[in-house]
C-alpha atoms as a PDB file:
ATOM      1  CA  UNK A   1       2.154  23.918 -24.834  1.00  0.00           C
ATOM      2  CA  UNK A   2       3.356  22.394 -21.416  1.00  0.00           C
ATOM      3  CA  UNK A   3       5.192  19.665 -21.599  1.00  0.00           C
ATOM      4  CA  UNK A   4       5.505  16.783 -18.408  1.00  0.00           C
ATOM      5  CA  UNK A   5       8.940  14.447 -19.245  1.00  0.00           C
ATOM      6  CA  UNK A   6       9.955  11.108 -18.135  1.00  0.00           C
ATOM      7  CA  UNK A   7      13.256   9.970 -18.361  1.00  0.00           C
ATOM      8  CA  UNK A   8      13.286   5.803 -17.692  1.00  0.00           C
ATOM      9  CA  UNK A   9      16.716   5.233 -18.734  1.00  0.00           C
ATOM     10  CA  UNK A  10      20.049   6.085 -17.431  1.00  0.00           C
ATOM     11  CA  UNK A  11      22.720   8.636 -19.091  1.00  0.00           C
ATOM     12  CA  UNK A  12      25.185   6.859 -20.761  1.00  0.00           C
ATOM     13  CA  UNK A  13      23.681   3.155 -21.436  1.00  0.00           C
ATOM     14  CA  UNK A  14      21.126   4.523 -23.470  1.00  0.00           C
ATOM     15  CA  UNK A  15      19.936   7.380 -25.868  1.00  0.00           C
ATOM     16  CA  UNK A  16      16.432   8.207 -23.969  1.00  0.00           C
ATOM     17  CA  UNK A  17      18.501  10.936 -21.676  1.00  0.00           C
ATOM     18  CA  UNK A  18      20.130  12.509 -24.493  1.00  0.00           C
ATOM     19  CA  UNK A  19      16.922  12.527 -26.620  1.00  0.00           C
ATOM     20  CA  UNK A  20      14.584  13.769 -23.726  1.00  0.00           C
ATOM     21  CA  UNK A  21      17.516  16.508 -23.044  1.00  0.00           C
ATOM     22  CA  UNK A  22      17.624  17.723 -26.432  1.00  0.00           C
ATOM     23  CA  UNK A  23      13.342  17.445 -26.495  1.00  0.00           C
ATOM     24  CA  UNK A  24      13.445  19.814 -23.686  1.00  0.00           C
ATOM     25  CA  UNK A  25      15.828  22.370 -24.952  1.00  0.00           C
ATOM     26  CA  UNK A  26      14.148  22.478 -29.000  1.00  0.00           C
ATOM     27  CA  UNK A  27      10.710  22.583 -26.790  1.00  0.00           C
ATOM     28  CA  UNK A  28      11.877  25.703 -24.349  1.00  0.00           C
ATOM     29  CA  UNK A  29      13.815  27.216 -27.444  1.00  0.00           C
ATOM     30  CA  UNK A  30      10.293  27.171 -29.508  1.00  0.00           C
ATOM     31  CA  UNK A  31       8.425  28.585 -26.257  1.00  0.00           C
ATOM     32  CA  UNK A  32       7.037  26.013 -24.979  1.00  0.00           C
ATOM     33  CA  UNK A  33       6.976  25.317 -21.341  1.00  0.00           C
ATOM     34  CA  UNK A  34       8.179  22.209 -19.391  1.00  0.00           C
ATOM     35  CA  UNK A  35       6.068  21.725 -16.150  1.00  0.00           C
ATOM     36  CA  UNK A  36       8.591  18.448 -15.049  1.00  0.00           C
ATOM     37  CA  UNK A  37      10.728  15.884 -15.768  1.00  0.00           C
ATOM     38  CA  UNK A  38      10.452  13.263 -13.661  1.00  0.00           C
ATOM     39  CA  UNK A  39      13.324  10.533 -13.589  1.00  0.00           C
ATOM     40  CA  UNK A  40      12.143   6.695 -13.011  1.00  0.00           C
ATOM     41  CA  UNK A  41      13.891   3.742 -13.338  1.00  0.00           C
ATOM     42  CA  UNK A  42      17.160   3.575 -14.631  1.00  0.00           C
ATOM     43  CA  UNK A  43      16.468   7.400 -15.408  1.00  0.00           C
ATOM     44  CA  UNK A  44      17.463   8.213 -11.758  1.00  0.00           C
ATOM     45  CA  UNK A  45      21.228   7.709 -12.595  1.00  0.00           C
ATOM     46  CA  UNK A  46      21.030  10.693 -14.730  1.00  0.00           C
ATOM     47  CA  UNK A  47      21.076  12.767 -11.066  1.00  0.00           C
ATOM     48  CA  UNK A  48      23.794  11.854  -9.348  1.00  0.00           C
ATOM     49  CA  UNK A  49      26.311  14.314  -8.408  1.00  0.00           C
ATOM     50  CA  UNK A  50      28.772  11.316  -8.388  1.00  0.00           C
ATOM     51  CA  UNK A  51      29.169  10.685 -12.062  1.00  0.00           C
ATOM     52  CA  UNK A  52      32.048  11.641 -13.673  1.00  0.00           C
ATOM     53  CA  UNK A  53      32.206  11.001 -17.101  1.00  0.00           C
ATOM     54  CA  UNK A  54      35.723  11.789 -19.412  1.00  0.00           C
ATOM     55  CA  UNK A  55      36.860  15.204 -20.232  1.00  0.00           C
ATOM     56  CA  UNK A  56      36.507  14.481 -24.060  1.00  0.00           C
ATOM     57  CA  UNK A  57      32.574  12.846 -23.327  1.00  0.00           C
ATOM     58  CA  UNK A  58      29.607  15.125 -22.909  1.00  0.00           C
ATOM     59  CA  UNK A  59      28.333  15.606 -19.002  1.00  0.00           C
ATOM     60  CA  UNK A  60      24.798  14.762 -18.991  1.00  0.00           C
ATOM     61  CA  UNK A  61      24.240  15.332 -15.447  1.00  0.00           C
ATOM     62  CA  UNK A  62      25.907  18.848 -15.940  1.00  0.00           C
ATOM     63  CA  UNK A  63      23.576  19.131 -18.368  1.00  0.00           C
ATOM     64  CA  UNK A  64      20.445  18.642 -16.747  1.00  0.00           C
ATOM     65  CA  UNK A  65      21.363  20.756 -13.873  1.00  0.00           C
ATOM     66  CA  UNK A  66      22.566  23.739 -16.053  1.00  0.00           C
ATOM     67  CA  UNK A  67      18.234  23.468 -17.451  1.00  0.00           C
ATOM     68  CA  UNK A  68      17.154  23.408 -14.645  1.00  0.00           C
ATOM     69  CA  UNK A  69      19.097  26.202 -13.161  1.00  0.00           C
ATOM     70  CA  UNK A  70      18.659  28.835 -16.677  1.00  0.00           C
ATOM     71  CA  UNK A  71      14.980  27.707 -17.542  1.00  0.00           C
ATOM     72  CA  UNK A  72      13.464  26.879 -13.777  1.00  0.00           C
ATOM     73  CA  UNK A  73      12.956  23.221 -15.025  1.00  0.00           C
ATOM     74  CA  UNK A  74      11.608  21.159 -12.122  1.00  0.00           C
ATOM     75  CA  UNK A  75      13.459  18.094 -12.177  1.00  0.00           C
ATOM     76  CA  UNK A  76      12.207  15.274 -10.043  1.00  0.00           C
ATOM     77  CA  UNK A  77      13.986  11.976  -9.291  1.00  0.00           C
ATOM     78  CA  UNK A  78      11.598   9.184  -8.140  1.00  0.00           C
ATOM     79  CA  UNK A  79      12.030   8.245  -4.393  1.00  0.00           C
ATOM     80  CA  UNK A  80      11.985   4.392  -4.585  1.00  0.00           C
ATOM     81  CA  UNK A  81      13.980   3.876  -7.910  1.00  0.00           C
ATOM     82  CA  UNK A  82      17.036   6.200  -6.283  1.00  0.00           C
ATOM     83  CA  UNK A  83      16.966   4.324  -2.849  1.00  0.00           C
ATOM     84  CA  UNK A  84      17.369   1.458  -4.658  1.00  0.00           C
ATOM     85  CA  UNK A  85      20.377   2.842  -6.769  1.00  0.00           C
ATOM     86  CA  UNK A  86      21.922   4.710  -3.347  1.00  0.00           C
ATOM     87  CA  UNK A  87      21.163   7.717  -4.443  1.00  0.00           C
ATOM     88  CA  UNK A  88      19.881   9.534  -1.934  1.00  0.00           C
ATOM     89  CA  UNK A  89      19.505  13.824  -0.977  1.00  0.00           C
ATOM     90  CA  UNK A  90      23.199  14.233  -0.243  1.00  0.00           C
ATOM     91  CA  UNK A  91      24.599  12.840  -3.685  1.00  0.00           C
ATOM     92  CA  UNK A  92      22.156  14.306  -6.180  1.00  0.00           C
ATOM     93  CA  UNK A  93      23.170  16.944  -8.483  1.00  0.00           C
ATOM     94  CA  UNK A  94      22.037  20.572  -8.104  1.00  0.00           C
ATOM     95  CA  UNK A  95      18.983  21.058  -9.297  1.00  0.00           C
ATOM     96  CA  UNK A  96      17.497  17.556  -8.737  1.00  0.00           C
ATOM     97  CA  UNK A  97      15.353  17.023  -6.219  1.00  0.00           C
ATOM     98  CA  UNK A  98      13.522  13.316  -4.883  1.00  0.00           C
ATOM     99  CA  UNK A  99       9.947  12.693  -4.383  1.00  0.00           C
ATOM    100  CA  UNK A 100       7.601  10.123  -4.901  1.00  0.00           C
ATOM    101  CA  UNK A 101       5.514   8.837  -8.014  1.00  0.00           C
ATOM    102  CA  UNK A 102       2.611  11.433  -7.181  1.00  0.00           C
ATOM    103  CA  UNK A 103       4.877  14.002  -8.855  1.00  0.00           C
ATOM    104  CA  UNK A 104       4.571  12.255 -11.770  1.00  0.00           C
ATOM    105  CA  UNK A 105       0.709  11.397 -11.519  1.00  0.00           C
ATOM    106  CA  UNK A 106       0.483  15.487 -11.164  1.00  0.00           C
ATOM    107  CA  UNK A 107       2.500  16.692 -14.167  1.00  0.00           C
ATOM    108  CA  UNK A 108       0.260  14.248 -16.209  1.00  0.00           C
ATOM    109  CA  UNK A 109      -2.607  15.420 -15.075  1.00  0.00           C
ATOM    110  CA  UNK A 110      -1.251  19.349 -15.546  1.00  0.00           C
ATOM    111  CA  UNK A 111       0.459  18.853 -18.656  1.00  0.00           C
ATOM    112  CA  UNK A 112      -1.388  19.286 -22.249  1.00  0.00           C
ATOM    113  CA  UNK A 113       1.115  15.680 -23.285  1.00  0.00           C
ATOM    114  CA  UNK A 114       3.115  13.709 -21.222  1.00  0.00           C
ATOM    115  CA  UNK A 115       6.276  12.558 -23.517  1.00  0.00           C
ATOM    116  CA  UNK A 116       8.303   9.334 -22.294  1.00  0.00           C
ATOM    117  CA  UNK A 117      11.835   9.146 -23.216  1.00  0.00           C
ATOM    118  CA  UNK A 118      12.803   4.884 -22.679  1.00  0.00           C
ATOM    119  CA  UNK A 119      10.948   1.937 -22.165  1.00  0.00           C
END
């Protein structure tokens, strides 16, 4: 099955980014493909380069980045919603990339189920 993924809350003031993290790996790990994750709202946060969370707390960025880079996971970080939280091409994590809500449009229409992680 392809799988499209949208992330609408940030990385550590809510569970949606873990959950949708740990969807994506059980998914891949059971063969399924992920076409995108797209990151909206709040869920932009989870791209910045600039977090830095304690040694002794898990690094969700690092973690998205590290899924993208072993499974080719396009991750896509909504244009407007960044901006708005200053994140912007030259402070997002590797892997990440920003464009706008047509990305999203397109990996519903392409994926068999489109599965939203936060209100």
């Amino acid at each position: 099955m392809n799988l499209g993924i949208l992330v609408n809350e940030g990385p550590y003031q809510h569970q949606a980014a873990d959950s949708a993290y740990l969807f994506c790996k059980a998914a891949l790990a059971k063969g399924h493909q992920i076409h995108r994750v797209f990151f909206y709202h709040d869920g932009v946060n989870n791209s910045t380069r600039l977090t830095e969370p304690p040694q002794d707390d898990r690094n969700i960025v690092a973690r998205w980045s590290k899924l993208a880079q072993d499974h080719n996971v396009d991750l896509v970080v909504c244009v407007a919603a960044a901006l708005r939280r200053g994140i912007r091409d030259d402070n997002l994590a590797p892997g990440f990339r920003i464009s706008g809500l047509g990305q999203l449009v397109e990996s519903g229409i392409q994926a068999d189920r489109l599965v939203v992680f936060g209100d």
